[in-house]
Protein backbone atom coordinates (compact mmCIF):
# COMPACT_ATOMS: atom_id res chain seq x y z
CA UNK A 1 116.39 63.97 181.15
CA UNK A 2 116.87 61.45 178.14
CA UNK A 3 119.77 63.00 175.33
CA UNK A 4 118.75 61.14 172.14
CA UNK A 5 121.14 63.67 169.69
CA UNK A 6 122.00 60.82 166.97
CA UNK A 7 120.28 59.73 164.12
CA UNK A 8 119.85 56.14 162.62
CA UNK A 9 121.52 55.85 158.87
CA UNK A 10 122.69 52.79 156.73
CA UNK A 11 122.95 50.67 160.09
CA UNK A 12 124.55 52.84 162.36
CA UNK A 13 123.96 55.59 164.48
CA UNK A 14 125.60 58.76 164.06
CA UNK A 15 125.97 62.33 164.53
CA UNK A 16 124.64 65.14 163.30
CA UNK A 17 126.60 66.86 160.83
CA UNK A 18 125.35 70.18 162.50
CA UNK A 19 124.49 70.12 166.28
CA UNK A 20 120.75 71.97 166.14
CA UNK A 21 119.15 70.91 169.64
CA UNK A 22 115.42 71.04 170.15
CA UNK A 23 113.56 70.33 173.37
CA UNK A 24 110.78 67.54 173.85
CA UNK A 25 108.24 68.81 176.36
CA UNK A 26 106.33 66.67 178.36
CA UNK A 27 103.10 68.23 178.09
CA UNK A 28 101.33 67.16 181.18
CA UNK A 29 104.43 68.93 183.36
CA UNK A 30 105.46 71.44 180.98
CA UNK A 31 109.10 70.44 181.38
CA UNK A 32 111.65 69.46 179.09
CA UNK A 33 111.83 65.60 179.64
CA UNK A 34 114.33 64.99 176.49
CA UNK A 35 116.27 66.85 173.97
CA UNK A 36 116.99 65.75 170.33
CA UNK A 37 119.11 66.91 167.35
CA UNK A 38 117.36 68.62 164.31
CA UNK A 39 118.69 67.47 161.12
CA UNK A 40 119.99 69.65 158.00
CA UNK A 41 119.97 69.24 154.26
CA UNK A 42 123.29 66.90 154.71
CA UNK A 43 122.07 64.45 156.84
CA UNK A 44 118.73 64.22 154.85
CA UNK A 45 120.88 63.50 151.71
CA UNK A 46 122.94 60.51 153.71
CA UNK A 47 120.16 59.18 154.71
CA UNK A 48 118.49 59.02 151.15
CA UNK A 49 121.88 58.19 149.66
CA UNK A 50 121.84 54.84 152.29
CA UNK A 51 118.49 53.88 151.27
CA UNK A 52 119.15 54.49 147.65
CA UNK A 53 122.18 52.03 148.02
CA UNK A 54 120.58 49.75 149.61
CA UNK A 55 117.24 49.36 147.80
CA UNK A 56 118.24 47.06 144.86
CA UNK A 57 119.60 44.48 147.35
CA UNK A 58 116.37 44.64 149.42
CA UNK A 59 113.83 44.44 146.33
CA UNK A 60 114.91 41.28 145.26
CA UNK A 61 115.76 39.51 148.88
CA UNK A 62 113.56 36.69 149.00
CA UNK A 63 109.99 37.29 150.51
CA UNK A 64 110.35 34.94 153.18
CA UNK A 65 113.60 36.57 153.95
CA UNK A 66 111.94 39.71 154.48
CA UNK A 67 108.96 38.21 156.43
CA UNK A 68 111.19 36.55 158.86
CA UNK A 69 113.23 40.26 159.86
CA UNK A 70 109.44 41.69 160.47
CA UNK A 71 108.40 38.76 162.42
CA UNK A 72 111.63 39.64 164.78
CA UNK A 73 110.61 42.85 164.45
CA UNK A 74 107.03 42.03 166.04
CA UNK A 75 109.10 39.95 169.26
CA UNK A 76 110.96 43.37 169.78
CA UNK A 77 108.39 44.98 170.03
CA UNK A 78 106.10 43.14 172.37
CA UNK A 79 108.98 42.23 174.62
CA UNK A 80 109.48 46.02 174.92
CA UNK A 81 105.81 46.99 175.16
CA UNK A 82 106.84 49.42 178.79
CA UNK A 83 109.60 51.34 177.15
CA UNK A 84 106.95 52.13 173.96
CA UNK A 85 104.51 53.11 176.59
CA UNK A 86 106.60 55.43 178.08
CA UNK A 87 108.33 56.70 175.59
CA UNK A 88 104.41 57.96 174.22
CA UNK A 89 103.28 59.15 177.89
CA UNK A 90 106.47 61.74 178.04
CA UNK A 91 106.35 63.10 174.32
CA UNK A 92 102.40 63.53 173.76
CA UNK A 93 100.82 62.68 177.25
CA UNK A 94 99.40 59.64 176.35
CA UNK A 95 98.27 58.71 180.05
CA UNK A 96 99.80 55.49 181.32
CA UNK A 97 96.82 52.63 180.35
CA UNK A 98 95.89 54.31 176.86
CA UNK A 99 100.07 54.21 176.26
CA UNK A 100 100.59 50.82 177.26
CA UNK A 101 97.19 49.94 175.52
CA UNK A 102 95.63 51.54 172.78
CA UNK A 103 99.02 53.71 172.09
CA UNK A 104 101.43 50.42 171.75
CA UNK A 105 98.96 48.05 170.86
CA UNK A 106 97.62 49.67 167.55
CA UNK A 107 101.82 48.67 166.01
CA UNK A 108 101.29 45.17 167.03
CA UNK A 109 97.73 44.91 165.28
CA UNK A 110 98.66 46.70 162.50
CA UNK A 111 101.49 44.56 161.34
CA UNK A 112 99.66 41.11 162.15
CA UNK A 113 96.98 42.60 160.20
CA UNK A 114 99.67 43.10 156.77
CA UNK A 115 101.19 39.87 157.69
CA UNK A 116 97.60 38.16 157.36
CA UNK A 117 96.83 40.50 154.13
CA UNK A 118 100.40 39.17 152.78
CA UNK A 119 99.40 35.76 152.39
CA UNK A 120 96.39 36.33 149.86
CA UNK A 121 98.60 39.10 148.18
CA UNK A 122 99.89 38.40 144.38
CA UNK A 123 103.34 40.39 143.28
CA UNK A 124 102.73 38.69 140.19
CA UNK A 125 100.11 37.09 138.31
CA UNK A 126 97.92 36.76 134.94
CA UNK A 127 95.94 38.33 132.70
CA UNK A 128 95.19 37.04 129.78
CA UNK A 129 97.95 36.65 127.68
CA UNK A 130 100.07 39.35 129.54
CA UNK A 131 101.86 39.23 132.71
CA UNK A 132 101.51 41.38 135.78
CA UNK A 133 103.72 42.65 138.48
CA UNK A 134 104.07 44.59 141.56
CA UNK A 135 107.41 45.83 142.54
CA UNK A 136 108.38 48.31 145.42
CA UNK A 137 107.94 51.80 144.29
CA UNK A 138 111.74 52.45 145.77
CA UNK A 139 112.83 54.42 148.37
CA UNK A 140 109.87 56.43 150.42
CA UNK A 141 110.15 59.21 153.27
CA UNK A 142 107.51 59.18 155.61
CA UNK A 143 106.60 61.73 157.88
CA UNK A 144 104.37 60.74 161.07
CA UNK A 145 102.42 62.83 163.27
CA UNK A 146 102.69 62.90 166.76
CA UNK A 147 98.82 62.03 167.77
CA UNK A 148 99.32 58.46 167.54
CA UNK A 149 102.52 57.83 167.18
CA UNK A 150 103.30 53.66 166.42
CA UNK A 151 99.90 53.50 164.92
CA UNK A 152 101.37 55.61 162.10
CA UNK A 153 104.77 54.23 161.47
CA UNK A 154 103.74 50.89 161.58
CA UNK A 155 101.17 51.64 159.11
CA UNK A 156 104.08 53.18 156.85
CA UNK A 157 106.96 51.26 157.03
CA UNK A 158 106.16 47.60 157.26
CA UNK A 159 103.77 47.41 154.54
CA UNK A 160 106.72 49.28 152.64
CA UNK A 161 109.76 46.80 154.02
CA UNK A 162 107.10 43.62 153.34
CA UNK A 163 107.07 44.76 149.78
CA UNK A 164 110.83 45.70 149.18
CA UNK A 165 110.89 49.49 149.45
CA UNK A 166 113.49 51.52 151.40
CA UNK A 167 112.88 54.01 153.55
CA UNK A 168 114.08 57.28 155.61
CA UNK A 169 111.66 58.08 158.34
CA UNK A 170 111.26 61.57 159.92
CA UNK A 171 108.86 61.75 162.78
CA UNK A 172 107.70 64.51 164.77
CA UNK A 173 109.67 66.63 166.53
CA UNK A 174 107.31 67.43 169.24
CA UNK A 175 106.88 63.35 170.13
CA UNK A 176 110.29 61.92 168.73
CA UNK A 177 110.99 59.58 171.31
CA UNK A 178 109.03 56.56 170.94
CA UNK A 179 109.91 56.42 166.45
CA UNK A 180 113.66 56.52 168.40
CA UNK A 181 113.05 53.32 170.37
CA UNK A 182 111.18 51.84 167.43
CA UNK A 183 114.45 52.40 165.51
CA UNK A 184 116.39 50.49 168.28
CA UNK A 185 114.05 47.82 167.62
CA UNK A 186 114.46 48.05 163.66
CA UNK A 187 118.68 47.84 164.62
CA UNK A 188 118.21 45.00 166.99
CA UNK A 189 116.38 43.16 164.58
CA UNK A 190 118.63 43.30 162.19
CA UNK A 191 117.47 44.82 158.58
CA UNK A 192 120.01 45.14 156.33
CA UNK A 193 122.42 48.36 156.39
CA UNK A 194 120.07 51.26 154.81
CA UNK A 195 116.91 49.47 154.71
CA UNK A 196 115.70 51.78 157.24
CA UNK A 197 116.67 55.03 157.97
CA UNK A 198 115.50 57.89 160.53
CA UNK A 199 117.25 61.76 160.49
CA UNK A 200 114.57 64.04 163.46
CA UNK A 201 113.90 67.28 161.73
CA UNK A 202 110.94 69.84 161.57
CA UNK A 203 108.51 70.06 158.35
CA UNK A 204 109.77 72.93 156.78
CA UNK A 205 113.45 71.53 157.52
CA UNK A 206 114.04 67.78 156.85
CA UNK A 207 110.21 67.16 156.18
CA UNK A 208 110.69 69.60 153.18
CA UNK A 209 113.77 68.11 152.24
CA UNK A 210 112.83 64.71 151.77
CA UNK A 211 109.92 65.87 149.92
CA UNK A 212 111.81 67.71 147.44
CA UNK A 213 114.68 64.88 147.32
CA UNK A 214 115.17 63.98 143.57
CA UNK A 215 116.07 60.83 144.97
CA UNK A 216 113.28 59.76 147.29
CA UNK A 217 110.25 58.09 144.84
CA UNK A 218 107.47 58.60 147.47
CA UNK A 219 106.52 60.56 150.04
CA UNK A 220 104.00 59.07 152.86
CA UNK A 221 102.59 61.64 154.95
CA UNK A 222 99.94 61.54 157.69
CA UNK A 223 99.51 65.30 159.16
CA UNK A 224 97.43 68.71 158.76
CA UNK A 225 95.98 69.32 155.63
CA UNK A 226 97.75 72.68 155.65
CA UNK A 227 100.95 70.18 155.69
CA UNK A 228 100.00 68.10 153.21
CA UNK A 229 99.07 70.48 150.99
CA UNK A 230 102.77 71.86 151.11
CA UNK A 231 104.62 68.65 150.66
CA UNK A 232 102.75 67.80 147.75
CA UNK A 233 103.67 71.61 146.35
CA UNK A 234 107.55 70.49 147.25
CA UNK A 235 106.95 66.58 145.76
CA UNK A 236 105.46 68.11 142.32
CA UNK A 237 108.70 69.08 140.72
CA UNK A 238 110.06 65.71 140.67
CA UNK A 239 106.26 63.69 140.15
CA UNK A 240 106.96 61.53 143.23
CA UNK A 241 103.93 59.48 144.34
CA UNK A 242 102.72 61.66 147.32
CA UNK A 243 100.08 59.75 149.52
CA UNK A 244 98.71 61.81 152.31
CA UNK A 245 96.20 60.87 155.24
CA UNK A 246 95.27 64.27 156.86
CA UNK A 247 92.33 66.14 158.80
CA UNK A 248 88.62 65.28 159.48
CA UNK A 249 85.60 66.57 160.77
CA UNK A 250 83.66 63.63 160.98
CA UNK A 251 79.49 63.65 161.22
CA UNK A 252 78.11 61.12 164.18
CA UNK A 253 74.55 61.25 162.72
CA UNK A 254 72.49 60.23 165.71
CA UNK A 255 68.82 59.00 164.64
CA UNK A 256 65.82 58.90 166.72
CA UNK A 257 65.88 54.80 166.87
CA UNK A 258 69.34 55.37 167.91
CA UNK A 259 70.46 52.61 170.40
CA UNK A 260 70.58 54.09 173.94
CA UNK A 261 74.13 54.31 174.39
CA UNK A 262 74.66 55.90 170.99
CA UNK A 263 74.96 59.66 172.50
CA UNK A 264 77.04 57.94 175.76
CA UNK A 265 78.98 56.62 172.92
CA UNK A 266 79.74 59.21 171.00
CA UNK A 267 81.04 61.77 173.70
CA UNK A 268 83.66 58.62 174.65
CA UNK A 269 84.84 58.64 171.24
CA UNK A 270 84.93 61.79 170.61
CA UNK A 271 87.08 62.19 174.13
CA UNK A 272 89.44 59.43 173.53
CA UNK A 273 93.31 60.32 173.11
CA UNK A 274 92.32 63.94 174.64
CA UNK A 275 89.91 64.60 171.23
CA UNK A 276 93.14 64.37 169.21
CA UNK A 277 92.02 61.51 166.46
CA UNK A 278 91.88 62.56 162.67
CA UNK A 279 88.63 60.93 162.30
CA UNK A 280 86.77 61.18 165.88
CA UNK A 281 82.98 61.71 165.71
CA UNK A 282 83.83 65.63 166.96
CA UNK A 283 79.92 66.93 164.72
CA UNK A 284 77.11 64.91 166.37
CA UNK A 285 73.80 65.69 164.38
CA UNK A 286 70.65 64.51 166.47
CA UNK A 287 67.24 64.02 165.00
CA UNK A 288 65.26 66.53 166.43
CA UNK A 289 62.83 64.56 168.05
CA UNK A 290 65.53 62.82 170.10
CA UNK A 291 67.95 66.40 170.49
CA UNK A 292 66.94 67.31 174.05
CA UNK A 293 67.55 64.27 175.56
CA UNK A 294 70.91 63.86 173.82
CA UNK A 295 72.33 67.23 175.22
CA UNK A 296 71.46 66.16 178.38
CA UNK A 297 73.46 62.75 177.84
CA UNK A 298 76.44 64.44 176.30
CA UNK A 299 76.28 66.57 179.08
CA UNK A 300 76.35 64.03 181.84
CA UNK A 301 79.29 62.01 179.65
CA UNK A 302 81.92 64.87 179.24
CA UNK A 303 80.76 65.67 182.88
CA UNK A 304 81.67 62.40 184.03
CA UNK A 305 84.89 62.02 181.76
CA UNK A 306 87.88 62.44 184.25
CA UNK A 307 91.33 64.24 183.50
CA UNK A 308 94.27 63.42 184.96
CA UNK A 309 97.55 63.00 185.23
CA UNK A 310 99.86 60.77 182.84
CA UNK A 311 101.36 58.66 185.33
CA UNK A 312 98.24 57.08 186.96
CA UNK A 313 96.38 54.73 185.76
CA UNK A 314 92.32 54.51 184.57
CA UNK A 315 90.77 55.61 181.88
CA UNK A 316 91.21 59.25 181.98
CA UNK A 317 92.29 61.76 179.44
CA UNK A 318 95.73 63.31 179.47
CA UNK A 319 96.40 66.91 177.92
CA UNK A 320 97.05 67.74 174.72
CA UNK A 321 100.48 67.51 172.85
CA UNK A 322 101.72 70.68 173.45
CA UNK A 323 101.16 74.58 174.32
CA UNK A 324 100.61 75.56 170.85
CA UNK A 325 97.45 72.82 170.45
CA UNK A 326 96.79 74.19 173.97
CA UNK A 327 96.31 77.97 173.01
CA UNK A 328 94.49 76.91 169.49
CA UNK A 329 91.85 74.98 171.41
CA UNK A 330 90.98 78.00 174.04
CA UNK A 331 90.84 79.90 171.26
CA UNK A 332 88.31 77.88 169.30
CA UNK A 333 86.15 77.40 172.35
CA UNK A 334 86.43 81.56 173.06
CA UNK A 335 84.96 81.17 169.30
CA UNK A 336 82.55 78.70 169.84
CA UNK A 337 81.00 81.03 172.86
CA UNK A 338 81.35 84.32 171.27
CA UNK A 339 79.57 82.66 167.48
CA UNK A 340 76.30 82.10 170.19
CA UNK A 341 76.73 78.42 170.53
CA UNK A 342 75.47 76.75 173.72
CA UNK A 343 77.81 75.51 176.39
CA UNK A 344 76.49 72.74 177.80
CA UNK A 345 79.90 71.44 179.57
CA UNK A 346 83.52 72.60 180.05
CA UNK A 347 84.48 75.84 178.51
CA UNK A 348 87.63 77.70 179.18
CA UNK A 349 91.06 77.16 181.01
CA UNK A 350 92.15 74.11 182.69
CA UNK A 351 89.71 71.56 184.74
CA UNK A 352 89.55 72.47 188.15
CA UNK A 353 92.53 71.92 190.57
CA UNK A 354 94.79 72.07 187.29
CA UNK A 355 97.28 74.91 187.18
CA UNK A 356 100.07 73.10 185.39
CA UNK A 357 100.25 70.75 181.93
CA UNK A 358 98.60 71.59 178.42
CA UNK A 359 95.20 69.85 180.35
CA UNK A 360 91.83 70.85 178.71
CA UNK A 361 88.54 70.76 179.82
CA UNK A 362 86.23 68.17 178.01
CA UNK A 363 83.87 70.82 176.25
CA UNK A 364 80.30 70.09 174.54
CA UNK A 365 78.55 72.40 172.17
CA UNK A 366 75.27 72.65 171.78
CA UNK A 367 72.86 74.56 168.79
CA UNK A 368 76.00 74.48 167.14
CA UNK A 369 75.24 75.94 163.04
CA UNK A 370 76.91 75.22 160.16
CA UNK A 371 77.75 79.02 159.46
CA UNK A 372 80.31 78.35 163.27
CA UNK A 373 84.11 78.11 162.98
CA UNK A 374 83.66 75.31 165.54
CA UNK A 375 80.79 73.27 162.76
CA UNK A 376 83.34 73.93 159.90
CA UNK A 377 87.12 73.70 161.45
CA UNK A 378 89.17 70.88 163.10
CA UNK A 379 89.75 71.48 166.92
CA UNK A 380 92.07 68.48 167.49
CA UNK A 381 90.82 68.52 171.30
CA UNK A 382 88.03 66.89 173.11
CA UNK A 383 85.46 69.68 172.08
CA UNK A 384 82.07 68.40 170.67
CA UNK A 385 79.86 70.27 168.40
CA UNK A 386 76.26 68.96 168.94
CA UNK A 387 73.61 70.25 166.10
CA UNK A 388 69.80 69.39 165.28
CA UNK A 389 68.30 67.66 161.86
CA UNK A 390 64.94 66.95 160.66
CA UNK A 391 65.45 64.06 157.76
CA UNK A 392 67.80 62.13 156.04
CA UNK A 393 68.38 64.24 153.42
CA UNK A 394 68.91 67.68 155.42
CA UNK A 395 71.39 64.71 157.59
CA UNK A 396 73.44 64.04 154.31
CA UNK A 397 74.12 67.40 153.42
CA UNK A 398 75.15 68.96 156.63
CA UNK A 399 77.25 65.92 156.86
CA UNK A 400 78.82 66.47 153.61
CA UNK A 401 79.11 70.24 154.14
CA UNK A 402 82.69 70.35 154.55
CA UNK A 403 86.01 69.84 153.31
CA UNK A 404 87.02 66.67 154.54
CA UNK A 405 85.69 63.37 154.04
CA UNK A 406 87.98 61.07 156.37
CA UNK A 407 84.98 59.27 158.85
CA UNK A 408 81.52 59.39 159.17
CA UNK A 409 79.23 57.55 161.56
CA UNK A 410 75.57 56.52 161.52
CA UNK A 411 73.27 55.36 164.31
CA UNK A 412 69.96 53.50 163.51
CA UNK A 413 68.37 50.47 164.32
CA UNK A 414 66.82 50.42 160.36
CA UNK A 415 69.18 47.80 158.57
CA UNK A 416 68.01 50.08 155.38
CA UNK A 417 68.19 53.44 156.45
CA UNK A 418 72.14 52.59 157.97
CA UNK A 419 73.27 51.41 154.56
CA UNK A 420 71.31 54.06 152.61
CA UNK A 421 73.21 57.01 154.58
CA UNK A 422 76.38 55.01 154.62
CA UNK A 423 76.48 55.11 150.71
CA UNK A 424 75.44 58.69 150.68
CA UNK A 425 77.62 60.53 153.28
CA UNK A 426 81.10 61.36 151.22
CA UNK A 427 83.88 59.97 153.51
CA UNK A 428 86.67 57.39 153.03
CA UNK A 429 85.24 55.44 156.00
CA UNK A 430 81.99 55.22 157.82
CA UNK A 431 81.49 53.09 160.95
CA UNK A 432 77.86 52.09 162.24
CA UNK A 433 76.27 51.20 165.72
CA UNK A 434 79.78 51.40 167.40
CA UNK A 435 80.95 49.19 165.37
CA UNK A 436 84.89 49.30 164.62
CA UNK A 437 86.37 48.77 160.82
CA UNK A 438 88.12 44.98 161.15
CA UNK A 439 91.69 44.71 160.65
CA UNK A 440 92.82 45.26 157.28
CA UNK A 441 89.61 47.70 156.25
CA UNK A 442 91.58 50.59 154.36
CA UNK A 443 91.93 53.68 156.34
CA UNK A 444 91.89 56.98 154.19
CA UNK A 445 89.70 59.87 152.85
CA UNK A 446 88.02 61.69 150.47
CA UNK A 447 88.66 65.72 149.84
CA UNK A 448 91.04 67.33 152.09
CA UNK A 449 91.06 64.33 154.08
CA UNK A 450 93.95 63.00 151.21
CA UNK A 451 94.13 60.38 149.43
CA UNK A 452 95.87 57.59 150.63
CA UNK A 453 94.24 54.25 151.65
CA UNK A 454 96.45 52.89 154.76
CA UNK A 455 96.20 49.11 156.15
CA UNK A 456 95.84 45.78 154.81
CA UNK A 457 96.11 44.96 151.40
CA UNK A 458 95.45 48.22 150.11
CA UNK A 459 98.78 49.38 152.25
CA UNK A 460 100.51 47.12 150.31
CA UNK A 461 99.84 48.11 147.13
CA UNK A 462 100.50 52.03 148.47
CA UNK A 463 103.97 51.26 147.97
CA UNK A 464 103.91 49.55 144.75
CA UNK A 465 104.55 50.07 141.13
CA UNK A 466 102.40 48.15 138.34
CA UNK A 467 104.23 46.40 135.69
CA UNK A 468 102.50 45.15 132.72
CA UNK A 469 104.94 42.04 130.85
CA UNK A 470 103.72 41.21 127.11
CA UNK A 471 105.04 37.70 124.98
CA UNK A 472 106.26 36.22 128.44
CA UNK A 473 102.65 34.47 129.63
CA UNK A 474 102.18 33.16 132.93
CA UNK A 475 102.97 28.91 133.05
């Protein structure tokens, strides 16, 4: 069992001034495969105090200077690409090849992808007669989720070191371990003392804290909407820049030209990471002329997705994070049966042969309404709602019938039809044909989805202030 009890603040790692253990659960064995220290309002207010020290030094350290500490940063990292990887299969059951893969790998893409935004990005320039400037907003907490863990904190704190900000990072407590070897990595390579900070802590604990902190300037938060709803209540007192990246529901709208795959496609994505994705396709809306046929192929692909255990490799799914997710998903698919949907595949309790581990059985929906719990609210599991439309427009509004906007996705072979839906569906992103957003294409939402915009150069300028400068014009 790994004891990780210390935190990470102005350079060194310490103690907790109070000793408040917590158990990290592997959730494909249901044992305890770490313990951790919870943090209390003291070591919250060290940690701030370090990066508040330490922020005027970092601001104005050269660019270049700061470029080179990420770039060792990045060699860390890939050179300890198995210890990320495992660190991600214990705490959330990432199983082994999506760990070592998709899990690890998103970090690594992430920060090449500000690096390459970097180089086209002004911190000061002209306009007209006046002068602007960016400068780093200051010091910033940021609290990640535990769904995908690197994907997050790399999305949070290098834009925010490339740009001069300080930060205190509190991840989750249910998957703490890999943001702990990603602060090894931030010690080994050798950022300043307070630069980077990281105190473990719940949300209503140190989460709370820092988002209250008259001394923190920003909060970055990627989490429930129920979450983000609360830190922004906490941040309002002291008009901190909140910027939040929360739920989704997101509409896979399925037309008749559809390429054949497109239904194949969507179960898989839907599936991936156990079903536990902010913006998976988890509504599929099929024209009705093709809906048959497309319950019978989302049948046969949830049929044919495998679950399995962490430690092997293919290209299985893993269980979800912990028992909690574990009890809300039966209880959304009890829901989903008792509301009259159709179960076309999966359904209750474990897969077969699985007695042990937070393991789910891939579920699909079909005749799903939007008047369901399982239509309107976000399972976080690898549950699909499948539902019938007739046109366009009746496609657009059930897509849009919901709180969220995060991702949307639209399947058509009519150039005109795919851009015409894209424009109309309300949702930070949409993707088309299977086609993935390229790196540096902001990731964020409309509605309860939040409002943040994440990656690229639009992560940049998340942690940035605008100055205006009058009678000093650009040479």
């Amino acid at each position: 069992m790994i004891e990780k009890r210390q935190f990470y603040i102005n350079g060194q790692w310490v103690n907790p001034i109070a000793a408040n253990d917590l158990p990290v659960i592997d959730p494909a064995t249901e044992d305890t495969c770490a313990v951790i220290s919870i943090g209390d309002q003291a070591d919250t207010d060290a940690a701030v105090a370090a990066a508040r020290a330490a922020f005027p030094a970092w601001a104005d350290t050269p660019l270049e200077e700061r470029v080179a500490l990420v770039k060792k940063l990045r060699e860390i990292y890939m050179a300890r690409r198995d210890d990320m990887a495992e660190a991600m299969r214990l705490e959330m059951g990432a199983p082994t090849d999506l760990a070592k893969n998709n899990q690890w790998g998103a970090g690594v893409w992430h920060l090449d992808g500000f690096l390459e935004a970097l180089e086209d990005f002004e911190f000061e320039y002209a306009m007209g007669a006046d002068r602007m400037r960016k400068e780093p907003i200051g010091v910033c907490a940021m609290i990640t989720p535990w769904n995908w863990p690197m994907n997050q904190v790399f999305l949070k704190a290098i834009p925010a070191l490339l740009v001069g900000c300080t930060m205190v990072l509190k991840p989750s407590e249910i998957a703490p371990l890999s943001s702990i070897v990603f602060t090894e990595m931030m010690d080994e390579a050798g950022f300043p003392a307070g630069v980077f900070n990281m105190v473990n802590g719940d949300g209503v604990g140190v989460g709370s804290q820092l988002s209250a902190h008259p001394d923190v300037d920003m909060v970055s938060f990627t989490g429930s909407t129920r979450a983000g709803i609360a830190i922004s209540k906490a941040a309002a007192d002291t008009l901190k820049r909140v910027s939040l990246e929360l739920g989704g529901k997101g509409a896979n709208i399925i037309f008749a030209d559809a390429d054949e795959k497109a239904v194949k496609r969507g179960v898989i994505h839907c599936m991936q990471n156990t079903g536990q994705s902010c913006n998976a396709p988890t509504r599929m809306m099929v024209e009705s002329s093709r809906y048959a046929e497309a319950v019978d192929q989302a049948k046969a692909a949830a049929d044919a997705t495998q679950v399995g255990a962490t430690t092997e490799t293919g290209r299985h799914i893993g269980p979800v994070v912990s028992e909690l997710q574990f009890n809300k998903i039966q209880g959304l698919i009890e829901t989903g049966i008792k509301e009259g949907a159709t179960l076309v595949s999966g359904g209750l309790g474990r897969p077969e042969g699985m007695n042990k581990g937070f393991f789910v059985r891939p579920t699909v929906f079909a005749d799903v309404t939007p008047d369901m719990t399982i239509y309107r609210e976000e399972i976080f599991g690898p549950v699909l709602a499948i539902s019938p439309f007739e046109s366009e427009e009746q496609a657009v509004q059930m897509a849009n019938d919901t709180v969220y906007g995060l991702t949307n996705y639209i399947q058509t072979q009519d150039d005109d039809k795919r851009l015409r839906m894209a424009r109309q569906v309300r949702s930070g992103m949409v993707e088309t044909n299977g086609v993935s957003r390229i790196n540096g294409s902001p990731f964020g939402g409309y509605g309860q989805s939040g409002n943040g915009r994440e990656g690229g150069t639009w992560g940049l300028e998340e942690f940035c202030e605008t100055k205006s400068i009058s009678g000093v014009p650009m040479a």
